[in-house]
N, C-alpha and C. Protein backbone atom coordinates (compact mmCIF):
# COMPACT_ATOMS: atom_id res chain seq x y z
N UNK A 1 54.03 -7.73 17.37
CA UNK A 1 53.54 -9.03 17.78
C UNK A 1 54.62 -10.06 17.45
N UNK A 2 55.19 -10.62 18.52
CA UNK A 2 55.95 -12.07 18.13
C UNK A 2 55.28 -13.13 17.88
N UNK A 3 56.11 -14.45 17.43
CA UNK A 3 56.00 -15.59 17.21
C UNK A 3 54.96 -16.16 18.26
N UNK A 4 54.98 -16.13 19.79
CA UNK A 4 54.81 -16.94 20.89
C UNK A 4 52.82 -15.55 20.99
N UNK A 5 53.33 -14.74 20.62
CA UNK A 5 51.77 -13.97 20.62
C UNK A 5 50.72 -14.42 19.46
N UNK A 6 51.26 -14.66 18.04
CA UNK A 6 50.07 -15.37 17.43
C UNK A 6 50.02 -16.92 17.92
N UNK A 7 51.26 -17.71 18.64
CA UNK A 7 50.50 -18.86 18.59
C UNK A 7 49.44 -18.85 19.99
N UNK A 8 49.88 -17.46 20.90
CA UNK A 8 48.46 -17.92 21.97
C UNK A 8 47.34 -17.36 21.83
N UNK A 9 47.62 -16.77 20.72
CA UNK A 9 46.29 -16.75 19.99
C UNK A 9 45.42 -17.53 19.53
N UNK A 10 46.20 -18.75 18.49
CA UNK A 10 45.57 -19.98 18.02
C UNK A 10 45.39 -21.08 19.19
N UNK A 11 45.95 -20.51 20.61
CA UNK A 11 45.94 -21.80 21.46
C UNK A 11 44.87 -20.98 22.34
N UNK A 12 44.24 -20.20 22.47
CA UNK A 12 42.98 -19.05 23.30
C UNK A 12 42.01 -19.99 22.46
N UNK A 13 42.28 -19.71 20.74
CA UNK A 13 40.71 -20.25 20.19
C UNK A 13 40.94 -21.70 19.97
N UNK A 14 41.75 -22.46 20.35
CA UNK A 14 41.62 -23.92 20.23
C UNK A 14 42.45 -24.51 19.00
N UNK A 15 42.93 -23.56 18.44
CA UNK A 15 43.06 -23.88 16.92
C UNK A 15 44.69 -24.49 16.74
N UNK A 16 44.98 -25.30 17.36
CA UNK A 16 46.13 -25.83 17.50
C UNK A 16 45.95 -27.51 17.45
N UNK A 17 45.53 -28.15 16.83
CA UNK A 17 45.04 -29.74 16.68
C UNK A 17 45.98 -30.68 16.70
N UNK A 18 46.15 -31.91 17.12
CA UNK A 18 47.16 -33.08 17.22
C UNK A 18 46.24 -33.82 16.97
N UNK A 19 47.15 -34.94 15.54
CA UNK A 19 46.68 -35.77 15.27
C UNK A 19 47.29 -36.43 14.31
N UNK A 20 46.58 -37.00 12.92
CA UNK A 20 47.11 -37.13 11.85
C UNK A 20 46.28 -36.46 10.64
N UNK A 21 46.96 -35.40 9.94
CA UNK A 21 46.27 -34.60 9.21
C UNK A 21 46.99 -34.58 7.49
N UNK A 22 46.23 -34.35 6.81
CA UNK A 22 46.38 -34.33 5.34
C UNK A 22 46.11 -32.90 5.48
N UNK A 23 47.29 -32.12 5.14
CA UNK A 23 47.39 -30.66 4.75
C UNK A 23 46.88 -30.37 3.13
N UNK A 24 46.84 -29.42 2.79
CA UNK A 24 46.33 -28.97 1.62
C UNK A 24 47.03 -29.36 0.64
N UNK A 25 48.53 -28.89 1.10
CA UNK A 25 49.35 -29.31 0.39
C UNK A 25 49.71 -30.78 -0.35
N UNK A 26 48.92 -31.80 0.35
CA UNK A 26 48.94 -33.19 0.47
C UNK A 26 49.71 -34.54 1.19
N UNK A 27 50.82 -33.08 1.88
CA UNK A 27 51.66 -33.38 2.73
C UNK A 27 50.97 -34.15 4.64
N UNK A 28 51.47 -34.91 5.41
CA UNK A 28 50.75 -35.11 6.45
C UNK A 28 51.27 -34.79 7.52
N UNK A 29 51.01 -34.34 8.24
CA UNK A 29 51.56 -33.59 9.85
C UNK A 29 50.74 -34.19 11.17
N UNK A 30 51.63 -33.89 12.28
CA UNK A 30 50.57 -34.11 13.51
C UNK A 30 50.43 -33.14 14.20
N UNK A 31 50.58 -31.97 13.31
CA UNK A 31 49.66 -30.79 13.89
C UNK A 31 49.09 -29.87 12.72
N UNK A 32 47.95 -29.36 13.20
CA UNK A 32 47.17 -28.70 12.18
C UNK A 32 46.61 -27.42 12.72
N UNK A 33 46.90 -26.62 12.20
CA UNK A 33 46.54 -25.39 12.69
C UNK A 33 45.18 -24.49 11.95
N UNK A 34 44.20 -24.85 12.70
CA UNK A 34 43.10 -24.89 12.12
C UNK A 34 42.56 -23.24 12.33
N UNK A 35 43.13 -22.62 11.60
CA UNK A 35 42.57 -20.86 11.72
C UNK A 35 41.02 -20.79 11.51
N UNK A 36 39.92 -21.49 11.12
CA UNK A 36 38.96 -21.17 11.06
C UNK A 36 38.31 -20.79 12.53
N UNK A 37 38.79 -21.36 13.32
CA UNK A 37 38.24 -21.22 14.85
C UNK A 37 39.18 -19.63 15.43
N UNK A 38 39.98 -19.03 14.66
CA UNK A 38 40.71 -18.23 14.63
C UNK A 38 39.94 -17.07 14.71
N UNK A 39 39.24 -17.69 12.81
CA UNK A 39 38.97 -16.53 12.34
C UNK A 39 37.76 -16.23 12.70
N UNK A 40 36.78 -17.02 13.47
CA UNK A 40 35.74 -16.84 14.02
C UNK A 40 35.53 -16.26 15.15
N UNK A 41 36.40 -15.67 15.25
CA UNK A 41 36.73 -14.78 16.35
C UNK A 41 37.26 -13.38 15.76
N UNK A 42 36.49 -11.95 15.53
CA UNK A 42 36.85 -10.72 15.25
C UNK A 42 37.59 -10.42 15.63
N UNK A 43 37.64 -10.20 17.33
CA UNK A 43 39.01 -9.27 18.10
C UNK A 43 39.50 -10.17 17.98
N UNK A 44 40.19 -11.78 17.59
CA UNK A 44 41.44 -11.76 17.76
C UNK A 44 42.20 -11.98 15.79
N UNK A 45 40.62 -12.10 15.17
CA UNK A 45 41.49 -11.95 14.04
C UNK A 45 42.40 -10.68 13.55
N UNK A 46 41.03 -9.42 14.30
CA UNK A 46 41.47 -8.34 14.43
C UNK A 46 43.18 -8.02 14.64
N UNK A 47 43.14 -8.79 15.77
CA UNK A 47 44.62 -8.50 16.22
C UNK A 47 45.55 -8.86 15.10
N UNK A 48 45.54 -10.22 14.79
CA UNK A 48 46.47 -10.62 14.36
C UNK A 48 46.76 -9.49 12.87
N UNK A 49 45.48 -9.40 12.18
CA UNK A 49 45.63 -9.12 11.05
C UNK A 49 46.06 -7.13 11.24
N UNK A 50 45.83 -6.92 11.82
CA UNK A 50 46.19 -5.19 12.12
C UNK A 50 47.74 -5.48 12.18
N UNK A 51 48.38 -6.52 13.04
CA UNK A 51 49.86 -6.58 13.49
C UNK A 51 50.26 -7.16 12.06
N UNK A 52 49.41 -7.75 11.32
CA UNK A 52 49.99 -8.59 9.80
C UNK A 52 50.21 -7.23 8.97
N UNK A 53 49.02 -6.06 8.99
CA UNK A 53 49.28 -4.79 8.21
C UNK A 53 50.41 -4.13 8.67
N UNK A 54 50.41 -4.01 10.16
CA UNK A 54 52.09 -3.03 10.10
C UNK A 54 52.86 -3.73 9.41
N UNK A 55 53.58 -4.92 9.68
CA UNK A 55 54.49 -5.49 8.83
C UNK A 55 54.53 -5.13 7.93
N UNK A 56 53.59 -5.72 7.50
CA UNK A 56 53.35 -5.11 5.74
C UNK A 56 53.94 -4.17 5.19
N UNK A 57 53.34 -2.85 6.24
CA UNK A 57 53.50 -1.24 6.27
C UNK A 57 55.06 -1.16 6.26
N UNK A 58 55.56 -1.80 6.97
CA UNK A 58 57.09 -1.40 7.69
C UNK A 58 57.41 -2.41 6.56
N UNK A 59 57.56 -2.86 5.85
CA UNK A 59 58.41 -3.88 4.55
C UNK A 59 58.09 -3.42 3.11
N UNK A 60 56.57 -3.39 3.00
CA UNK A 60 57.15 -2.76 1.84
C UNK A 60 56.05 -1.04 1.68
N UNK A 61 56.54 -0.20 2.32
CA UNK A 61 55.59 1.07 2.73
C UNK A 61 54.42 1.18 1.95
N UNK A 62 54.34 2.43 1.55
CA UNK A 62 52.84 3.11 1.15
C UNK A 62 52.82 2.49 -0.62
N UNK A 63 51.77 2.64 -1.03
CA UNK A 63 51.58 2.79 -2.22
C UNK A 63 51.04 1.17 -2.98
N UNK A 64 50.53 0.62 -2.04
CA UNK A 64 49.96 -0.63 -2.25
C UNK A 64 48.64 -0.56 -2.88
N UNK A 65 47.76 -1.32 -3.81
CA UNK A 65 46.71 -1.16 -4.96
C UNK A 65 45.41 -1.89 -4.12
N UNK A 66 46.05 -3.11 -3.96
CA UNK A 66 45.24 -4.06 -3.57
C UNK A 66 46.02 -4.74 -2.71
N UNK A 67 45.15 -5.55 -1.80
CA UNK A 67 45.11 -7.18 -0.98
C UNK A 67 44.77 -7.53 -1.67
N UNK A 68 45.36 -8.97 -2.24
CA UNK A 68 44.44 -10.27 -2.70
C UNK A 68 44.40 -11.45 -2.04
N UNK A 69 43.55 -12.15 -1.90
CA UNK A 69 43.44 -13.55 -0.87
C UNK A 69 43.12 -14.76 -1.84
N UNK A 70 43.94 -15.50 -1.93
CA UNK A 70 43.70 -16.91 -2.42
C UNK A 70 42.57 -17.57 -1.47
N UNK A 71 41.39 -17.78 -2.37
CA UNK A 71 39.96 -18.44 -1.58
C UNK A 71 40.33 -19.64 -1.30
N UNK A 72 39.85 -20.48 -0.59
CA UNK A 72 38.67 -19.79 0.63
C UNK A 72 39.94 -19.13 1.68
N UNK A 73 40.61 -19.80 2.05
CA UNK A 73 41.68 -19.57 3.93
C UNK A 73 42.06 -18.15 3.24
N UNK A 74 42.45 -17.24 2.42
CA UNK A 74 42.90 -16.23 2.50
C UNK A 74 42.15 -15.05 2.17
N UNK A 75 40.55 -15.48 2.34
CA UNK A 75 39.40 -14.33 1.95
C UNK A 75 39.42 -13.61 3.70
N UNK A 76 39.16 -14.18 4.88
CA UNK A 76 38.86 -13.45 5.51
C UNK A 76 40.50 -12.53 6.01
N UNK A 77 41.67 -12.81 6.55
CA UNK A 77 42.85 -12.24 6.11
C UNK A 77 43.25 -11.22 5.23
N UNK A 78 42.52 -11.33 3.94
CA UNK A 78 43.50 -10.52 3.33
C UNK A 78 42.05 -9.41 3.29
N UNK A 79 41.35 -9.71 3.52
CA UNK A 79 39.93 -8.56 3.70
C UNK A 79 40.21 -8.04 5.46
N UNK A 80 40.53 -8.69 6.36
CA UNK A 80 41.09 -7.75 7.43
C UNK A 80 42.37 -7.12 7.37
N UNK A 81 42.99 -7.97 6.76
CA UNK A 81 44.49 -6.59 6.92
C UNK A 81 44.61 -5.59 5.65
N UNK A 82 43.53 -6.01 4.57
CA UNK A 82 43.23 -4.72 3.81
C UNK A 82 42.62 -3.79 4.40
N UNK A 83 41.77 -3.99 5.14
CA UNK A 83 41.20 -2.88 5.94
C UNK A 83 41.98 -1.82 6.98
N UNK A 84 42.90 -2.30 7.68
CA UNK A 84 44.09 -1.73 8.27
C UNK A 84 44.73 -1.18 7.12
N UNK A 85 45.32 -1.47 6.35
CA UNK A 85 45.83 -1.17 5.28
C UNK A 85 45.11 0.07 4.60
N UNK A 86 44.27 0.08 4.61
CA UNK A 86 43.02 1.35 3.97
C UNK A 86 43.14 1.02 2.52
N UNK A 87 42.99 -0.27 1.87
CA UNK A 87 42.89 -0.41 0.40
C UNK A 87 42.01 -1.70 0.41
N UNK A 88 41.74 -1.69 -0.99
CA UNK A 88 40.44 -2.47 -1.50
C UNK A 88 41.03 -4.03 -1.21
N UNK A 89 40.18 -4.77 -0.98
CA UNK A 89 40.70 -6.54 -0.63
C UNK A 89 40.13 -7.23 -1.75
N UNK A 90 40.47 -7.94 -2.83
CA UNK A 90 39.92 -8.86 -3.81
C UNK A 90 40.64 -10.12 -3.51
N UNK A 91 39.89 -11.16 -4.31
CA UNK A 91 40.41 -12.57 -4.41
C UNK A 91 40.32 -13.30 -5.72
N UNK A 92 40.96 -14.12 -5.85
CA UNK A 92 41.16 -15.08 -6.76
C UNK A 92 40.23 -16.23 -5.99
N UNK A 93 39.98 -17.46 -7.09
CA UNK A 93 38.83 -17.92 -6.78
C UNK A 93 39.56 -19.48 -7.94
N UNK A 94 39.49 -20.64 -7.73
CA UNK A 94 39.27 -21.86 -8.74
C UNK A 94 38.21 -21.91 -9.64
N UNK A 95 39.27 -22.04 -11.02
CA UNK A 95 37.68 -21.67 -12.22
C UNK A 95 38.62 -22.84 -13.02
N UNK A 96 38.10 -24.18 -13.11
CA UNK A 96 38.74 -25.14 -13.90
C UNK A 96 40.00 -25.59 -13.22
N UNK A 97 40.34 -25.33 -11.77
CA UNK A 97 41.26 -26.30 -10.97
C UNK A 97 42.98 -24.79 -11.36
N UNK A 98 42.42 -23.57 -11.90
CA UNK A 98 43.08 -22.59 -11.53
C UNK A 98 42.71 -21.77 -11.33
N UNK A 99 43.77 -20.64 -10.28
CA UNK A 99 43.01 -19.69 -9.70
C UNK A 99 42.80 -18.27 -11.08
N UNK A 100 41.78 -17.67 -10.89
CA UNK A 100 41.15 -16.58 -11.86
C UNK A 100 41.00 -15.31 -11.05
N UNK A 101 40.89 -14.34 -11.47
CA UNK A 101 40.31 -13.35 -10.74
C UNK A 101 38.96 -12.77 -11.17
N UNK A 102 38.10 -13.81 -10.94
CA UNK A 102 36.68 -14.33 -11.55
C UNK A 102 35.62 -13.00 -11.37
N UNK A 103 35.58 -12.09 -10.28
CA UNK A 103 34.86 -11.22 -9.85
C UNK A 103 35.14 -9.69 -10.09
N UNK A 104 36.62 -9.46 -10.36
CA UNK A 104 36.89 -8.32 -10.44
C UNK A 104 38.04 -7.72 -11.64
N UNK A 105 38.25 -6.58 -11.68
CA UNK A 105 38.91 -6.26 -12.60
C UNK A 105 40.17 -5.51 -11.87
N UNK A 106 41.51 -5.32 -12.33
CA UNK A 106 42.88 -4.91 -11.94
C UNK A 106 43.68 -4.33 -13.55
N UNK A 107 43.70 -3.25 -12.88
CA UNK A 107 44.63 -1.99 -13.94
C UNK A 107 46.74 -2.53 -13.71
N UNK A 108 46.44 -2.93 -15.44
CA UNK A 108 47.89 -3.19 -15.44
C UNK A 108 48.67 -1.86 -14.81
N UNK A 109 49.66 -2.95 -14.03
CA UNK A 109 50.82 -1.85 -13.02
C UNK A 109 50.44 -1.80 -11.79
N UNK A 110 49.04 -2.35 -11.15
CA UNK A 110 48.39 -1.91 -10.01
C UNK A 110 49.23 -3.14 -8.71
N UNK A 111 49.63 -2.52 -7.59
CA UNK A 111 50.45 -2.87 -6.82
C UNK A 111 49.72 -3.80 -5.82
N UNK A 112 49.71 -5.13 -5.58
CA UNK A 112 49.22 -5.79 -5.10
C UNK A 112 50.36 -6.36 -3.89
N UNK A 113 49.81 -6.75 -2.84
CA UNK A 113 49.95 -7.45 -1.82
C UNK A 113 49.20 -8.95 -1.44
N UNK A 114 49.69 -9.99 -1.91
CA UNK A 114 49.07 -11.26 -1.77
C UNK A 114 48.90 -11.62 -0.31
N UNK A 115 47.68 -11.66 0.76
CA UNK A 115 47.51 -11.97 1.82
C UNK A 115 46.75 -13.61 2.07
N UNK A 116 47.84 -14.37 2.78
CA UNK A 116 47.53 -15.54 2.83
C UNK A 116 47.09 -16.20 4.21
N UNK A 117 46.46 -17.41 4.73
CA UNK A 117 46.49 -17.45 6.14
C UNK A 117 47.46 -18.51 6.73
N UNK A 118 47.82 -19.57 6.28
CA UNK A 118 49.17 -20.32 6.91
C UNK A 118 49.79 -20.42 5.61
N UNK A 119 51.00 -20.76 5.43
CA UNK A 119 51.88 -21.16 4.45
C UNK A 119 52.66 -22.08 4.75
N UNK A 120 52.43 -23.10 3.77
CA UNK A 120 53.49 -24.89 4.49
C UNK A 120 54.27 -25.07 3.06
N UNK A 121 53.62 -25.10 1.58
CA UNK A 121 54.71 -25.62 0.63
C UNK A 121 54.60 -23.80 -0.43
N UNK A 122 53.79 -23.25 -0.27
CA UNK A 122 53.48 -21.75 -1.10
C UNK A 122 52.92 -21.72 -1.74
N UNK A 123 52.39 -23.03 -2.33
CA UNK A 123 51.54 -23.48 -3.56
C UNK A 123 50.51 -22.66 -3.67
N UNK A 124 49.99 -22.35 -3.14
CA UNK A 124 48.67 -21.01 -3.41
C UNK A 124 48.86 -19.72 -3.97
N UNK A 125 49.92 -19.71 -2.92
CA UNK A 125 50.40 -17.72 -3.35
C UNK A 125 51.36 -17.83 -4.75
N UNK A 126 52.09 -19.15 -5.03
CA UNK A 126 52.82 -18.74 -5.95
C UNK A 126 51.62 -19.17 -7.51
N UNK A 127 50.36 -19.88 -7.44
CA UNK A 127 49.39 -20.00 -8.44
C UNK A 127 48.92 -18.62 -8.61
N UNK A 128 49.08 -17.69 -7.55
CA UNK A 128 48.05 -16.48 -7.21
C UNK A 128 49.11 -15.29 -7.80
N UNK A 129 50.07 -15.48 -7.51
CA UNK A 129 51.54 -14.53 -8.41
C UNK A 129 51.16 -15.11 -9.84
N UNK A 130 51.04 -15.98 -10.26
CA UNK A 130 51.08 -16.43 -11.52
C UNK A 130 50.30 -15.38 -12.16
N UNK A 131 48.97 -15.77 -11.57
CA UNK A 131 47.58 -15.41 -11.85
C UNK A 131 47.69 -13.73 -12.33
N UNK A 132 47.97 -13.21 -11.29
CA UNK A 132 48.01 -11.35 -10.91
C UNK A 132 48.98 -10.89 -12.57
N UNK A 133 50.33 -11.44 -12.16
CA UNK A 133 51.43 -11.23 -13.28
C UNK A 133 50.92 -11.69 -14.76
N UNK A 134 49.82 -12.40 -14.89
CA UNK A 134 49.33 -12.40 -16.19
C UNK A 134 48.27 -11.56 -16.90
N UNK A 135 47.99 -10.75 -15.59
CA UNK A 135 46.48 -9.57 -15.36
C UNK A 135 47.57 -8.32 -15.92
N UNK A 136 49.04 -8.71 -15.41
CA UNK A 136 49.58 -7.19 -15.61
C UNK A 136 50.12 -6.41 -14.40
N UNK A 137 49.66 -7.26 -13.34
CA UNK A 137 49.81 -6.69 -12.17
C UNK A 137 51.72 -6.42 -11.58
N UNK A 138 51.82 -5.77 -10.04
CA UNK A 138 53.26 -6.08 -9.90
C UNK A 138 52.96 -6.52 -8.67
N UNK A 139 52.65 -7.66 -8.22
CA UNK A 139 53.45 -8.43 -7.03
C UNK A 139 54.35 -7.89 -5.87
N UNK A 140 53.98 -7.01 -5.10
CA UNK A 140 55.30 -6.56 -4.45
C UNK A 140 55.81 -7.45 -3.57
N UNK A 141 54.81 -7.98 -2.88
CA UNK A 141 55.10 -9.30 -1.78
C UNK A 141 53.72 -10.17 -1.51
N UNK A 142 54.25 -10.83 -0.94
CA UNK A 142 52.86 -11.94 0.24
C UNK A 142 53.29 -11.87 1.38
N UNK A 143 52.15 -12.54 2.37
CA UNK A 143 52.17 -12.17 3.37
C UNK A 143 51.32 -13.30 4.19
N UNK A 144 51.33 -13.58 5.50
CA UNK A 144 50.97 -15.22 5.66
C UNK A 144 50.65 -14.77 7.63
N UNK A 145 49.80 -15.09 7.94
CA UNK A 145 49.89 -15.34 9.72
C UNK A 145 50.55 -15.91 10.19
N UNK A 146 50.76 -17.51 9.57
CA UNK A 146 51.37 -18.35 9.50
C UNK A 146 52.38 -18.44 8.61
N UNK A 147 53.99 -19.20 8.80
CA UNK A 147 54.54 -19.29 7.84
C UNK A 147 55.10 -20.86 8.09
N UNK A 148 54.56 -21.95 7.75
CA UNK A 148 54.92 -23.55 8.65
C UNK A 148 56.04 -23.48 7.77
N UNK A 149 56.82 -23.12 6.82
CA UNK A 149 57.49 -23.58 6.29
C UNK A 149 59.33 -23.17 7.14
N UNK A 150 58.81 -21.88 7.81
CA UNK A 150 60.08 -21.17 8.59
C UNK A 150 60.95 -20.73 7.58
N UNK A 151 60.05 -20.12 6.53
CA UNK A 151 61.12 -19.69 5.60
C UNK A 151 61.45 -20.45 4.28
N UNK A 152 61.19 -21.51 4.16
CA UNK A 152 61.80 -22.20 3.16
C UNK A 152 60.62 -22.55 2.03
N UNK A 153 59.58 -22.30 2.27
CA UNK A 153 59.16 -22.15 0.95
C UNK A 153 59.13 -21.31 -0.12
N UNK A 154 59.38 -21.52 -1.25
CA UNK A 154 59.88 -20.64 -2.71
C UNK A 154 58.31 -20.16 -3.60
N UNK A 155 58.40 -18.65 -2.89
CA UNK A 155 57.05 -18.39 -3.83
C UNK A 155 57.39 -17.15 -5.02
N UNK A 156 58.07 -16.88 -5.05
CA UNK A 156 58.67 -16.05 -6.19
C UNK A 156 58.71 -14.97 -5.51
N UNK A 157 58.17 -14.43 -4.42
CA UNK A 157 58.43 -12.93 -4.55
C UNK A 157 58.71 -13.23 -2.49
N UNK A 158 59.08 -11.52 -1.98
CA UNK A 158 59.38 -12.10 -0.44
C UNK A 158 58.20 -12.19 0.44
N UNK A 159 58.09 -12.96 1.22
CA UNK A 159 57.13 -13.33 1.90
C UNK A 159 57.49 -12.66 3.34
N UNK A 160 56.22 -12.35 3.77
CA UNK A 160 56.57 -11.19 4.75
C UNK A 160 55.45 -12.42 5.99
N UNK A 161 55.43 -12.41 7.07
CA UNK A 161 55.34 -13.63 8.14
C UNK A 161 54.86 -13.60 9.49
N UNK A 162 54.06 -13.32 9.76
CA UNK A 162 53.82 -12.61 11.39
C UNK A 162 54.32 -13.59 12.29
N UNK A 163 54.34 -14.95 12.06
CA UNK A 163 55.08 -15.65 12.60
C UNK A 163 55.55 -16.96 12.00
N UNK A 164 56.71 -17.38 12.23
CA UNK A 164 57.24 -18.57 11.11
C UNK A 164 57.05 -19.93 12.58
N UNK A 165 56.61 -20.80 12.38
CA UNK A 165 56.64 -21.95 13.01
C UNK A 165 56.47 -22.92 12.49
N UNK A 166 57.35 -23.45 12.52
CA UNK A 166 58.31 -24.65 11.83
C UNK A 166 57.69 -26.23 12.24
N UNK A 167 56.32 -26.97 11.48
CA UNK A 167 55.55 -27.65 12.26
C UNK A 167 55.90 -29.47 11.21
N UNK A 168 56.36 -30.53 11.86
CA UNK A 168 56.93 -31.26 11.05
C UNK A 168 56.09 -31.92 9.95
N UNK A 169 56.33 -32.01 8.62
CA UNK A 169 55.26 -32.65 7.41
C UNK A 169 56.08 -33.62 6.46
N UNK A 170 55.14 -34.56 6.20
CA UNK A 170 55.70 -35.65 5.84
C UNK A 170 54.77 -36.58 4.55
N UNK A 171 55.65 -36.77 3.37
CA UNK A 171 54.64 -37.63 2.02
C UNK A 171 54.00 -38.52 2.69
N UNK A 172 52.94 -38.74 2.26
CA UNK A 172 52.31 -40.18 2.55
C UNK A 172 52.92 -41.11 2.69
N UNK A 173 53.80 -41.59 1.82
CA UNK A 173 54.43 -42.64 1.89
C UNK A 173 55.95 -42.80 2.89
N UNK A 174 56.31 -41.63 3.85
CA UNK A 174 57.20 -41.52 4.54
C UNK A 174 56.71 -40.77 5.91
N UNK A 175 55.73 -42.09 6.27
CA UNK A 175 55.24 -41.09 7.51
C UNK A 175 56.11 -41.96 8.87
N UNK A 176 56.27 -41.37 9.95
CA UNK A 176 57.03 -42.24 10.90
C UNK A 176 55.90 -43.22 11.73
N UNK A 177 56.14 -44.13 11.76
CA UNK A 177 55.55 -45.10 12.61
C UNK A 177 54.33 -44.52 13.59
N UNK A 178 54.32 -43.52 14.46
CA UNK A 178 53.55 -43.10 15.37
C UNK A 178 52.29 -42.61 14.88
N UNK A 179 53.08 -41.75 13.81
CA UNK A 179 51.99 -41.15 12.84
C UNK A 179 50.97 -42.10 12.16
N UNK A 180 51.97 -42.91 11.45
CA UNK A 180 50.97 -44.27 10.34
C UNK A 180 49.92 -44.79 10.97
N UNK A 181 50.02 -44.84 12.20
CA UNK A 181 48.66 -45.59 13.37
C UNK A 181 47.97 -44.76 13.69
N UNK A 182 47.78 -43.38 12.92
CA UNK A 182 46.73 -43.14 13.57
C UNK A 182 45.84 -43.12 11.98
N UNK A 183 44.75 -42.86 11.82
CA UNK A 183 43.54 -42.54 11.00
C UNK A 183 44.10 -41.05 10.42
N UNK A 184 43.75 -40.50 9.23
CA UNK A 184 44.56 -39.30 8.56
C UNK A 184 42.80 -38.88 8.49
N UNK A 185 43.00 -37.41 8.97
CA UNK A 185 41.66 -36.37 8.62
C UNK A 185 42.13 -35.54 7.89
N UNK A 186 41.36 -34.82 6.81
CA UNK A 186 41.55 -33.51 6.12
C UNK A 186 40.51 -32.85 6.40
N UNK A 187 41.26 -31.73 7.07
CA UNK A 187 40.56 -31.06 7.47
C UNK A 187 40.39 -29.38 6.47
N UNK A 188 41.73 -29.12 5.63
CA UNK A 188 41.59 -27.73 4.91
C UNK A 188 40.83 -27.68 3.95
N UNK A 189 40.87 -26.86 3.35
CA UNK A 189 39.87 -26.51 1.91
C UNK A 189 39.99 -26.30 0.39
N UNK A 190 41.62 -27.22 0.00
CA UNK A 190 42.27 -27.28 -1.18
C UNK A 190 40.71 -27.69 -2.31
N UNK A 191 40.51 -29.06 -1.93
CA UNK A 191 39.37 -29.55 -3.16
C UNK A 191 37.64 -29.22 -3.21
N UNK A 192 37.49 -27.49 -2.20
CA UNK A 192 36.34 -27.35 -2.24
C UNK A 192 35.52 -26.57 -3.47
């Protein structure tokens, strides 16, 4: 699956938004790529996330423990391409404004795969590496549908990408003129 196949994917379910948006990150963009309308859709999450497991497969091969998904955007993701994958899917979860692995238990050494659903600054997956590496775990990689950053975000370990698209984001306080006029929505699920 290329680049131009997951985005007509997100452009089949609508999930491609223009506007002015407050990303999770806190960063603001005028586009938002709203995977929930994505993921509400089986066959095409299906798709994406089966083509997210080969990758996977083909980068870093067999012998993977777990999926883990940073809640909420990376529960349904990393529970479909664990399933391709044929291994168990857990998540980390906010318990006091950090992520925990509140529900389940992980055997030091056990080989994890962090499955995420867009990636713009990494801030999730690299709280979620934190998290795992203090359980004992080994991190082999993450992994993203999305990658807005095109590469340039720093999450400690390699990030594997079904597609990188490079979508422009900007501080609050350095937004360009076109942008500043419009009304800012948040639409993701950082403070739920």
């Amino acid at each position: 699956m290329q680049k131009d196949d997951v985005l007509d994917v997100f452009r089949e379910a609508g999930a491609i938004l223009e506007g002015h948006f407050i990303l999770t990150s806190g960063l603001r963009s005028p586009v938002f790529l709203q995977k929930a309308r994505v993921f509400m859709h089986p066959d095409k999450t299906e798709k994406l996330c089966r083509a997210l497991a080969e990758r996977i497969r083909a980068e870093v091969g067999e012998g993977i423990d777990y999926v883990v998904g940073p809640a909420i955007g990376g529960l349904i993701p990393a529970y479909e391409t664990a399933r391709h994958l044929k291994v168990p899917a857990i998540w980390v979860e906010r318990e006091a404004g950090e992520f925990r692995l509140r529900r389940f238990e992980i055997a030091t050494g056990a080989r994890v795969v962090i499955v995420e659903d867009i990636v713009t600054t990494g801030l999730s997956i690299r709280e979620t590496v934190d998290c795992l590496r203090a359980l004992g775990a080994e991190v082999v990689a993450a992994a993203c549908i999305i990658d807005r950053s095109a590469g340039k975000a720093e999450i400690g370990v390699p990030l594997i990408a079904l597609a990188e698209h490079e979508v422009p984001a900007y501080p609050a306080d350095a937004l360009p003129p076109e942008l500043a006029a419009i009304p800012a929505v948040k639409p993701g699920s950082r403070n739920i």
